[in-house]
Protein backbone atom coordinates (compact mmCIF):
# COMPACT_ATOMS: atom_id res chain seq x y z
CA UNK A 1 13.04 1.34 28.74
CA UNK A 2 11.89 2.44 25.55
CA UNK A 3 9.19 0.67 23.44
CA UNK A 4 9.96 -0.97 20.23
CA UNK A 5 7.85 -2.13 17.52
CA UNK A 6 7.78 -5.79 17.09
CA UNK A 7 6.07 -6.82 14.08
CA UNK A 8 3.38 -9.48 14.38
CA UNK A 9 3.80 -12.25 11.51
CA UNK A 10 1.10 -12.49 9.46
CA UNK A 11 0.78 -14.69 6.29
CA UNK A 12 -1.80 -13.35 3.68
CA UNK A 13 -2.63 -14.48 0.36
CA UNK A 14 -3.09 -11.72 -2.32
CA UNK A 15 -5.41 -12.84 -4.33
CA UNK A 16 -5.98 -10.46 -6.27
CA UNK A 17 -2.41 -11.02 -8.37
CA UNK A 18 -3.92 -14.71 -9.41
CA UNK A 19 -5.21 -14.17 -11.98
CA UNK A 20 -2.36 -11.80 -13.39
CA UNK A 21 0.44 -15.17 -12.49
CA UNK A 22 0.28 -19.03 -13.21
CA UNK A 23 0.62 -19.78 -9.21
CA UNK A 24 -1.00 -17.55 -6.47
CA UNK A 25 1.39 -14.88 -5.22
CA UNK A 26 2.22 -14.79 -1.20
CA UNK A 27 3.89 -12.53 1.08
CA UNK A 28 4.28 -11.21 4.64
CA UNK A 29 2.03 -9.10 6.44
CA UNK A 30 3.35 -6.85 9.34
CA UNK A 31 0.56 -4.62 11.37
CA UNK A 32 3.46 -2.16 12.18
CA UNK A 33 2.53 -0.44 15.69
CA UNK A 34 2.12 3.74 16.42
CA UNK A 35 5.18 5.36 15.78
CA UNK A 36 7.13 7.11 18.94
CA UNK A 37 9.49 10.15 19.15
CA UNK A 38 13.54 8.99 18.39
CA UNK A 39 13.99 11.76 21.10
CA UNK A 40 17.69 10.21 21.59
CA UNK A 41 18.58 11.53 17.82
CA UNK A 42 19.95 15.29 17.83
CA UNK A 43 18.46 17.08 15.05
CA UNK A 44 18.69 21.07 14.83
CA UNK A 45 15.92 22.77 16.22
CA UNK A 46 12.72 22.93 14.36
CA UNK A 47 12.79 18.82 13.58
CA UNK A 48 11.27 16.22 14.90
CA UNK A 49 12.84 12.26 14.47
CA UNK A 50 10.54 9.57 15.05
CA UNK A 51 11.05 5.86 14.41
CA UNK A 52 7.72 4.45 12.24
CA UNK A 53 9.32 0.65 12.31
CA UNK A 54 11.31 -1.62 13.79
CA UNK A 55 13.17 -4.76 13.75
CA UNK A 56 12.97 -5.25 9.99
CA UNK A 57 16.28 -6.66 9.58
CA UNK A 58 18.82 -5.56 7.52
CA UNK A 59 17.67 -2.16 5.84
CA UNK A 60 19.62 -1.34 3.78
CA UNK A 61 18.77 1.42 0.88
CA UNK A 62 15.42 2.51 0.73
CA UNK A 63 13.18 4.99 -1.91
CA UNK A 64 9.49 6.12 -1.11
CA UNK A 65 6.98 6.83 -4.09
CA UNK A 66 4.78 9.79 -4.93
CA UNK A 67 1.75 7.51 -3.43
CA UNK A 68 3.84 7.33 0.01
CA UNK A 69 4.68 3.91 0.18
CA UNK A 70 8.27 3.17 1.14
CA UNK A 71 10.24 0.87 -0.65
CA UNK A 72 13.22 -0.74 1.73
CA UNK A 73 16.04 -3.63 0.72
CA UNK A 74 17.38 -5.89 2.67
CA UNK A 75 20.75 -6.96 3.08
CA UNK A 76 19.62 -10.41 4.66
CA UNK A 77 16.19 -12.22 4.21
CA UNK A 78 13.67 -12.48 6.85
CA UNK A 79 11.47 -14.77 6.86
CA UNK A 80 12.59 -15.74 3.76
CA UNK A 81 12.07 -12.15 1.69
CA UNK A 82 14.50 -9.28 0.97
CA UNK A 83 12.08 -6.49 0.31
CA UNK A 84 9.37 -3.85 2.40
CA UNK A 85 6.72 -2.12 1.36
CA UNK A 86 5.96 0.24 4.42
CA UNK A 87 1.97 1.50 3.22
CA UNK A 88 0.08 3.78 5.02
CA UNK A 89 -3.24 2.57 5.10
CA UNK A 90 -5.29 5.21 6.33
CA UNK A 91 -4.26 8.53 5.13
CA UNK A 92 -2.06 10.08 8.57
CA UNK A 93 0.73 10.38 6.37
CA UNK A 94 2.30 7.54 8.36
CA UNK A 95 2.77 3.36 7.36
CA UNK A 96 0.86 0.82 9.38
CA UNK A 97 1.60 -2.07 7.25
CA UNK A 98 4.74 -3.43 6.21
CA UNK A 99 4.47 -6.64 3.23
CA UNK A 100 7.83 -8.35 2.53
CA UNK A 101 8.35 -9.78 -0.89
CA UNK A 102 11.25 -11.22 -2.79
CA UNK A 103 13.34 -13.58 -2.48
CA UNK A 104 17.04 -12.23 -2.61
CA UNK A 105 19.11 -10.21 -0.34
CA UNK A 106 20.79 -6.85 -1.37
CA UNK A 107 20.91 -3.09 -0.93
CA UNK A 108 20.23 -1.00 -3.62
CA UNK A 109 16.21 0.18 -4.63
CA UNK A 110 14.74 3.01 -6.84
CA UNK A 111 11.72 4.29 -8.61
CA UNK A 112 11.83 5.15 -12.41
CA UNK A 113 9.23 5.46 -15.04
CA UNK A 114 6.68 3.59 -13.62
CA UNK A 115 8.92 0.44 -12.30
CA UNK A 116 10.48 -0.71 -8.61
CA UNK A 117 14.01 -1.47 -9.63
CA UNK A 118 15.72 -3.55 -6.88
CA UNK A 119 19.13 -5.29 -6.56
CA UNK A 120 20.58 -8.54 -5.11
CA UNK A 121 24.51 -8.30 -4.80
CA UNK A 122 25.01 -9.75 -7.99
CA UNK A 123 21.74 -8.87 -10.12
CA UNK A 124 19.42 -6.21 -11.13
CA UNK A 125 15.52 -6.72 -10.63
CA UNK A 126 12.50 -4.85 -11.67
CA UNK A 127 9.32 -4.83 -10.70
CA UNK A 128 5.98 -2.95 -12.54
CA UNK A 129 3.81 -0.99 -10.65
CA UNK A 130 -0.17 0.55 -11.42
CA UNK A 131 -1.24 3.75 -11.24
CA UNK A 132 -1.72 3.31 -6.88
CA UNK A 133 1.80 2.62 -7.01
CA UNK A 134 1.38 -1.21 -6.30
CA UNK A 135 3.34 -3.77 -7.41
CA UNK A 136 1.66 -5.69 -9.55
CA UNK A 137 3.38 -9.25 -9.91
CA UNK A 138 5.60 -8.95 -6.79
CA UNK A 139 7.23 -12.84 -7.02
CA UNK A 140 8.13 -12.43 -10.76
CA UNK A 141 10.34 -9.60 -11.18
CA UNK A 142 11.70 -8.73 -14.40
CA UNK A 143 15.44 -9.80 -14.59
CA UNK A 144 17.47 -6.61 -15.87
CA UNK A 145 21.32 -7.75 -15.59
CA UNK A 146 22.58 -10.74 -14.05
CA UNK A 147 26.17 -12.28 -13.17
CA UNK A 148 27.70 -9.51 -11.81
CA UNK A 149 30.79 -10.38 -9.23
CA UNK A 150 30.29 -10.94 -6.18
CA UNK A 151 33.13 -12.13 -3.96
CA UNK A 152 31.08 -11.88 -0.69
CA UNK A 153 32.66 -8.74 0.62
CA UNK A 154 32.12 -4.91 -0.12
CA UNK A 155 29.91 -6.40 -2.60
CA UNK A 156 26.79 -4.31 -2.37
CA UNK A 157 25.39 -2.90 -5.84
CA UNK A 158 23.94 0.09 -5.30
CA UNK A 159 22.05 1.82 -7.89
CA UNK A 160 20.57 5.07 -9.82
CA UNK A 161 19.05 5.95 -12.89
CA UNK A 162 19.59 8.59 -14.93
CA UNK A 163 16.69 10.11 -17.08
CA UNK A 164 17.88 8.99 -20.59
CA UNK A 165 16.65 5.32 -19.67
CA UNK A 166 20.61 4.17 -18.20
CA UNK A 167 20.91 2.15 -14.62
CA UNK A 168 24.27 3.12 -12.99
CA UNK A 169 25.91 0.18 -11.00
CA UNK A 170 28.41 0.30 -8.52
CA UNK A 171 30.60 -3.01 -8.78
CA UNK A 172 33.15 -2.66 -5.54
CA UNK A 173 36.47 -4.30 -5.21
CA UNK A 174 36.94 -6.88 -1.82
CA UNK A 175 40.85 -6.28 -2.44
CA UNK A 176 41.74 -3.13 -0.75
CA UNK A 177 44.87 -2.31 -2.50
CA UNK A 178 45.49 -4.60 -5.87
CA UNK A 179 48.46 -6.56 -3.79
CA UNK A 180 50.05 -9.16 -6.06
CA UNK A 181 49.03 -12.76 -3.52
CA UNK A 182 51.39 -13.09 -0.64
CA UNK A 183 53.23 -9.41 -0.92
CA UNK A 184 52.96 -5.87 0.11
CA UNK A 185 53.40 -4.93 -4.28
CA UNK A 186 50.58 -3.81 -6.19
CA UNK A 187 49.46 -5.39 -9.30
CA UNK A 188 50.68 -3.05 -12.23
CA UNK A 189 48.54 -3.04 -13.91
CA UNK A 190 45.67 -3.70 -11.69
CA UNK A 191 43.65 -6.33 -13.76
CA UNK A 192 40.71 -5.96 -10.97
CA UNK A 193 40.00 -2.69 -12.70
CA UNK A 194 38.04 -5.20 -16.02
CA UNK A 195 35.49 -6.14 -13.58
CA UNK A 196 35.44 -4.11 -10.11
CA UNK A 197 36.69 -0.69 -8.66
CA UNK A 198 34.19 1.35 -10.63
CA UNK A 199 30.30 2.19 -12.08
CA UNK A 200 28.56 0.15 -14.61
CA UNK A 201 25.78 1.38 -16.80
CA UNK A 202 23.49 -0.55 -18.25
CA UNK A 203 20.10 -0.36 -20.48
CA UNK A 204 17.33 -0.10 -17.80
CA UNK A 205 14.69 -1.33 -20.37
CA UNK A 206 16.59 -4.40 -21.54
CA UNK A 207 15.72 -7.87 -19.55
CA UNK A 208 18.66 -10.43 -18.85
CA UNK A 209 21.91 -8.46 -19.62
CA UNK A 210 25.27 -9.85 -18.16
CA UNK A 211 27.92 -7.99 -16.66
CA UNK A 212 29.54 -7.72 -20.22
CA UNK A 213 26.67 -6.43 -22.23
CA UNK A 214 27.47 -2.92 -19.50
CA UNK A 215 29.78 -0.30 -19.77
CA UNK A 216 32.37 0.59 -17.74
CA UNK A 217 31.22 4.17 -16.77
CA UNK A 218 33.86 5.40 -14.16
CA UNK A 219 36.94 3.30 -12.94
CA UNK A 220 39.17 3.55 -9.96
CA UNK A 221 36.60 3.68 -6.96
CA UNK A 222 36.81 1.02 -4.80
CA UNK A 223 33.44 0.85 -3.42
CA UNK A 224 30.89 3.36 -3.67
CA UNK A 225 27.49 2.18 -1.84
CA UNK A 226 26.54 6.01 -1.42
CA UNK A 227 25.58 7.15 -5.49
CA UNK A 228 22.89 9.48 -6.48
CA UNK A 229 21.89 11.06 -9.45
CA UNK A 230 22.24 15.06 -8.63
CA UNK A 231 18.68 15.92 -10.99
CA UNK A 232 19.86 19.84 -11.13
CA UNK A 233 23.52 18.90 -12.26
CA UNK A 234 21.97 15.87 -14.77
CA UNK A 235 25.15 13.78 -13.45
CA UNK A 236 25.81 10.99 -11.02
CA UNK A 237 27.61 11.73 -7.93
CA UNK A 238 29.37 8.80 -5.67
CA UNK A 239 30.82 8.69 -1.95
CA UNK A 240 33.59 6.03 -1.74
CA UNK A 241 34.55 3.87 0.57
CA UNK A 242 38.41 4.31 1.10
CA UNK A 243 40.82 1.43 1.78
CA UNK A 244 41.64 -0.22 4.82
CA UNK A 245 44.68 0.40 7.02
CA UNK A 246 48.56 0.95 5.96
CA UNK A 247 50.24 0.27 9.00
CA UNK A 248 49.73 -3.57 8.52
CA UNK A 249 51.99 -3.80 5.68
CA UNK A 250 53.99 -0.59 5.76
CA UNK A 251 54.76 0.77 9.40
CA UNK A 252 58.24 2.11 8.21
CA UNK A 253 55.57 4.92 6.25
CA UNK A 254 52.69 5.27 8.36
CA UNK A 255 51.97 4.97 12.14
CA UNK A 256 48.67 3.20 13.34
CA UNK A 257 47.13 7.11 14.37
CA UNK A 258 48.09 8.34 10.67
CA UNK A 259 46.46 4.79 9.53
CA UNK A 260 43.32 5.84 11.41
CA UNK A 261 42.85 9.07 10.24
CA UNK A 262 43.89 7.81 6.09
CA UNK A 263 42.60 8.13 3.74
CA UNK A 264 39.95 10.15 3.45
CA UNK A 265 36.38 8.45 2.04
CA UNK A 266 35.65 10.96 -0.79
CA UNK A 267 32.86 12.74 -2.72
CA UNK A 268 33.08 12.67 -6.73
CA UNK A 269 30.76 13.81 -9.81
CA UNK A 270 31.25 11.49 -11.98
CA UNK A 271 30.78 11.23 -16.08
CA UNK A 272 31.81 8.72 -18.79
CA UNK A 273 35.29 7.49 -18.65
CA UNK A 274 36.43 9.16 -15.38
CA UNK A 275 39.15 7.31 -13.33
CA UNK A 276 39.20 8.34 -9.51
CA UNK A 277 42.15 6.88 -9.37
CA UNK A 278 42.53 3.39 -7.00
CA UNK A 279 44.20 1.54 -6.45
CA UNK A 280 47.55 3.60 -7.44
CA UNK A 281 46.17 6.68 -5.72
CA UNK A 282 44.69 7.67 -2.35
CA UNK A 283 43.34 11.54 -0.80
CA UNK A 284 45.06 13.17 2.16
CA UNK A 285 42.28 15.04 3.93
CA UNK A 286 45.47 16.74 5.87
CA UNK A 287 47.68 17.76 2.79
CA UNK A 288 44.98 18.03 0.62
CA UNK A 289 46.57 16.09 -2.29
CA UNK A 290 46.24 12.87 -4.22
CA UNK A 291 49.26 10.79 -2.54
CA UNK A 292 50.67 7.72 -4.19
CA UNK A 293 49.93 4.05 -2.45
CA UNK A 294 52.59 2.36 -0.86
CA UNK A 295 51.90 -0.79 -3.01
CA UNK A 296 52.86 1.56 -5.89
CA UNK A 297 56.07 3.56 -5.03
CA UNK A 298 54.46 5.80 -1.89
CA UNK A 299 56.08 6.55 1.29
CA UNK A 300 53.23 8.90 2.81
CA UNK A 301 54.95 11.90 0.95
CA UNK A 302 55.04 11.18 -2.61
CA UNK A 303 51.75 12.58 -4.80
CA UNK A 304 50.35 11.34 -7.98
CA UNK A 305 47.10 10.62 -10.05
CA UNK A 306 47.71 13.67 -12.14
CA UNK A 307 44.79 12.61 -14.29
CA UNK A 308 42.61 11.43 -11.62
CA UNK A 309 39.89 12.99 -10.47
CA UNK A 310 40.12 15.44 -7.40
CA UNK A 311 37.55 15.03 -4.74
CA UNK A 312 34.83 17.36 -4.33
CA UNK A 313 34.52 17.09 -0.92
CA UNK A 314 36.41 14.50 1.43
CA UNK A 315 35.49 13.34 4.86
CA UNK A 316 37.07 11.26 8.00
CA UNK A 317 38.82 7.69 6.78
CA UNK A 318 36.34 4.92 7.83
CA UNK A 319 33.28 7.10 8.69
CA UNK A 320 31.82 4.87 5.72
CA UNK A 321 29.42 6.51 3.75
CA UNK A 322 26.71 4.61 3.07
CA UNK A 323 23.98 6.86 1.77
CA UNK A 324 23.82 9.44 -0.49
CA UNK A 325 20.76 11.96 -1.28
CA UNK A 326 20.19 15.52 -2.99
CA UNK A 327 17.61 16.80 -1.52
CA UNK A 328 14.61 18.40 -3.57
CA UNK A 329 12.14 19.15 -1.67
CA UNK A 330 10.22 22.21 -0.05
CA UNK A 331 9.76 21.25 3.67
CA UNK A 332 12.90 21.32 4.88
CA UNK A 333 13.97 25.43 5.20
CA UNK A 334 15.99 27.12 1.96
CA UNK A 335 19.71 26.14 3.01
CA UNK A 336 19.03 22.41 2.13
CA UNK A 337 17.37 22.66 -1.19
CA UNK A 338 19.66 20.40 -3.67
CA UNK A 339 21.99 20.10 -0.71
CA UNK A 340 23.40 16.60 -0.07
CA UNK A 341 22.37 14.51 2.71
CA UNK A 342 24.78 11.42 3.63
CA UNK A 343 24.51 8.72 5.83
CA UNK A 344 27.47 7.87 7.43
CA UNK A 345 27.67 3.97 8.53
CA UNK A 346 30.86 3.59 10.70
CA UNK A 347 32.87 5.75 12.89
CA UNK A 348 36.43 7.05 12.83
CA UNK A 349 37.68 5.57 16.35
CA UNK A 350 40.82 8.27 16.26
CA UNK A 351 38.15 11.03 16.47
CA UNK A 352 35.84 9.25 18.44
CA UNK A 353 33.34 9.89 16.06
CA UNK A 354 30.27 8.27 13.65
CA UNK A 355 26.92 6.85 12.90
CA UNK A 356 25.11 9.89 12.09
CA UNK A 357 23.31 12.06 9.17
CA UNK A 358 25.39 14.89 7.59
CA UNK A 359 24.51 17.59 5.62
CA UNK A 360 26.53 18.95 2.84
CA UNK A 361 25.31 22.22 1.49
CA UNK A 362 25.82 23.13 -2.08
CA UNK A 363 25.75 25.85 -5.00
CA UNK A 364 25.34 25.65 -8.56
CA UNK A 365 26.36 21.63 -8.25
CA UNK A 366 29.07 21.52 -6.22
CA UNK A 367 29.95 21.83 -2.54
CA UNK A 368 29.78 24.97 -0.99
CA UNK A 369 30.83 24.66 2.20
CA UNK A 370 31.76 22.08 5.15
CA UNK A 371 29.72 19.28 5.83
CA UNK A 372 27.68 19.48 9.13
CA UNK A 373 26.33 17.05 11.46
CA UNK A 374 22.42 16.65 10.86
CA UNK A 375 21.31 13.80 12.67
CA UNK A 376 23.72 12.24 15.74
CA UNK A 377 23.58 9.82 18.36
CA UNK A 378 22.18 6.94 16.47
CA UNK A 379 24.62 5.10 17.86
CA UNK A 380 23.15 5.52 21.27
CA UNK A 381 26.55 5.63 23.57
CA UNK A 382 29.42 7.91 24.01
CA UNK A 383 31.47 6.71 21.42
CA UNK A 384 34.52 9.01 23.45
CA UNK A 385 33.95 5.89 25.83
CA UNK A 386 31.75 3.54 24.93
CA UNK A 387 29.32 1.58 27.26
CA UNK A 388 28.00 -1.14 25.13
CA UNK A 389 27.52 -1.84 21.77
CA UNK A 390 26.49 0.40 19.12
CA UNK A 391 22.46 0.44 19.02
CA UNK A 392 22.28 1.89 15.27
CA UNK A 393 24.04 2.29 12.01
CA UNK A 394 22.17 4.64 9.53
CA UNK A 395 22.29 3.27 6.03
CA UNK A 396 19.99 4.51 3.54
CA UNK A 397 17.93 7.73 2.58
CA UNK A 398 15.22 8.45 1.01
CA UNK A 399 13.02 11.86 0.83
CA UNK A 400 9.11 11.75 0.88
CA UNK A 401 6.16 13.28 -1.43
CA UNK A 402 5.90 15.73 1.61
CA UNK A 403 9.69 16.64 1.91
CA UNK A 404 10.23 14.23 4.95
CA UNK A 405 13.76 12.42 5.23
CA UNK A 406 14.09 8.61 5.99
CA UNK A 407 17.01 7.30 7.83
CA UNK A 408 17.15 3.51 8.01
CA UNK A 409 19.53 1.40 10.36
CA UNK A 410 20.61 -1.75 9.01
CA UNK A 411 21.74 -3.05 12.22
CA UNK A 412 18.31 -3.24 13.99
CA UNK A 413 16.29 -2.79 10.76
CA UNK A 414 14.98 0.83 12.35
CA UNK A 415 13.46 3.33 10.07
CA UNK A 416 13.16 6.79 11.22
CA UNK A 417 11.19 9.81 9.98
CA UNK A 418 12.57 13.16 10.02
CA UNK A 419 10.31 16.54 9.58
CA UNK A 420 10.24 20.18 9.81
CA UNK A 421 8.25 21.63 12.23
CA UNK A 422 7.37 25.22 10.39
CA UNK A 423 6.73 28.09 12.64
């Protein structure tokens, strides 16, 4: 049986943050125990996996700073807080403490200019840190943009910030295809598209912002969790989510194997005023071609979306891609510097396949080549017949001062270390 870490609760009072607020400041302690080889995780050879934490709930994105420490959100509180610091206290390059802080629940996190931004599903936070890299008033955040929807599903704002000073939002739709209430029609036009099914960008300098005061950067992506800015193309690049199944409403189009295997969850660089193209449109990974929804005219054969953007790469229909990072650093060996790693959430249960780490190598910004499987087996059963339930779901990314890669698993709240081993 193997060992997991079970964080011991302990409440401490920091102090030292008193005199900086009107109230003394408290969070949640963890002594996190000694990391142990993830030797069930298939990496190629060369890397090692090893889990450094466990059992911290719902981890959901995460970012690590240039001190070390990792930042990791929460999709559900525990013990009342939505945020982890994982610190390493003595210098082995690995965290032994984890502090929770925050009250809200959420996914997306980054680093920029000197500030921990954080989101709830509905708001943008920010948080100031000193020159170790600590936060420095952890219970009063700065509030950035507030009152953004949030109909309780596919409602995850993930975020990424440019270098101009801009936040990029994504704002996903919970209505898969636009259908007018009660009917198998679309909405023409879809009226979603004023407020969801896109990327918001917002002043990240500018406290208490609404949903209005952003703009509308890209439209017609339904729900893009996965975004990253791409620092050697100075652009944003998404992964979205594709719709749910056709067969419900139209089985006279599309069998329940072709409604497995559509459509295809999709890869876009994205700039001001782009339209990917949902809900009218949809990608055939088989045909290789924008094809028309059903709820719009389509019959599985029809294309359209002339002026929508094409994919740059496109991958299995519900492998849900969750995670999205370019990588930059030097540890790793050539072929993945500014390469794409993605973390893949679900599985496609046509091809038997899911829950693991791909890579996705590129040249001068764009794909260069097929995706390849980097990291497998979090799921922890044969998923060509299952035995149980699935142990893991990788989520988030996030790369280390030393070139490491994070994995966390939002199912068990596992985070996992990955590193080259150079010869």
């Amino acid at each position: 049986m193997q060992q997991r870490i079970r964080p011991a609760l302990l409440t401490a009072t920091l102090t030292g943050f008193a005199a900086l607020a009107a109230f003394t400041v408290t969070t949640h302690t963890y002594p996190l125990s000694d990391p142990r080889v993830a030797e069930e995780i298939k990496v190629p050879a060369g890397f090692t996996t090893m889990v450094i934490a466990d059992e911290l709930g719902g981890a959901r994105h995460m970012v690590a700073s240039k001190e070390g420490d990792i930042y990791v959100k929460l999709s559900r509180l525990k013990d009342g807080k939505g945020l982890y610091r994982l610190h390493d206290s003595n210098g082995d390059g690995v965290p032994d403490q984890a502090t929770s802080f925050g009250d809200y629940k959420g996914t997306g996190v980054a680093i920029k200019n000197g500030y921990l931004y954080a989101s709830s599903n509905s708001g943008i936070f920010r948080y100031k840190l000193n020159e170790k890299g600590e936060i420095i008033q952890p219970e009063q955040p700065e509030t950035i943009v507030t009152g953004m929807v949030d109909t309780g599903r596919d409602n995850s704002k993930s975020i990424a910030l440019d270098d101009k000073g801009y936040i990029y939002v994504n704002i996903g739709s919970s209505n898969d295809a636009c259908r007018e209430a009660g009917t198998g029609k679309g909405m023409m036009p879809c009226t979603l598209l004023d407020t969801v099914g896109g990327i918001w960008r917002f002043k990240a300098d500018i406290k208490n912002q609404t949903q209005k005061d952003g703009l509308r950067y890209a439209t017609g992506l339904k729900n893009t969790v996965g975004l990253d800015w791409n620092t050697q193309t100075n652009s944003l690049f998404v992964l979205q989510h594709g719709r749910g199944q056709f067969h419900d409403f139209y089985s006279q189009f599309y069998t329940p194997q072709q409604s497995a295997l559509l459509p295809a969850e999709t890869m876009y660089e994205v700039h001001e005023g782009d339209d990917a193209g949902w809900p009218y449109v949809y990608y055939d990974p088989v045909k290789k071609k924008k094809m028309l929804n059903p709820e719009y005219g389509g019959d599985g054969k029809k294309t359209g979306g002339e002026k929508a953007l094409t994919p740059l790469a496109a991958f299995p229909a519900h492998f849900g891609p969750n995670g999205l990072l370019f990588y930059t650093g030097t540890q790793f060996p050539a072929k993945y510097k500014n390469g794409a790693f993605i973390a893949f959430h679900g599985q496609n249960s046509e091809l038997k396949k899911g829950y693991f780490v791909a890579f996705l190598p590129f040249k001068n910004g764009k794909p260069s080549g097929p995706y390849e499987v980097f990291a497998d087996n979090f799921a922890g059963l044969d998923l060509a017949n299952p035995s149980g339930p699935v142990q893991h779901r990788p989520c988030g990314l996030a790369q280390g001062p030393d070139g490491s890669l994070y994995v966390s698993d939002d199912l068990n709240g596992t985070i996992y270390r990955i590193a080259y081993q150079k010869k």
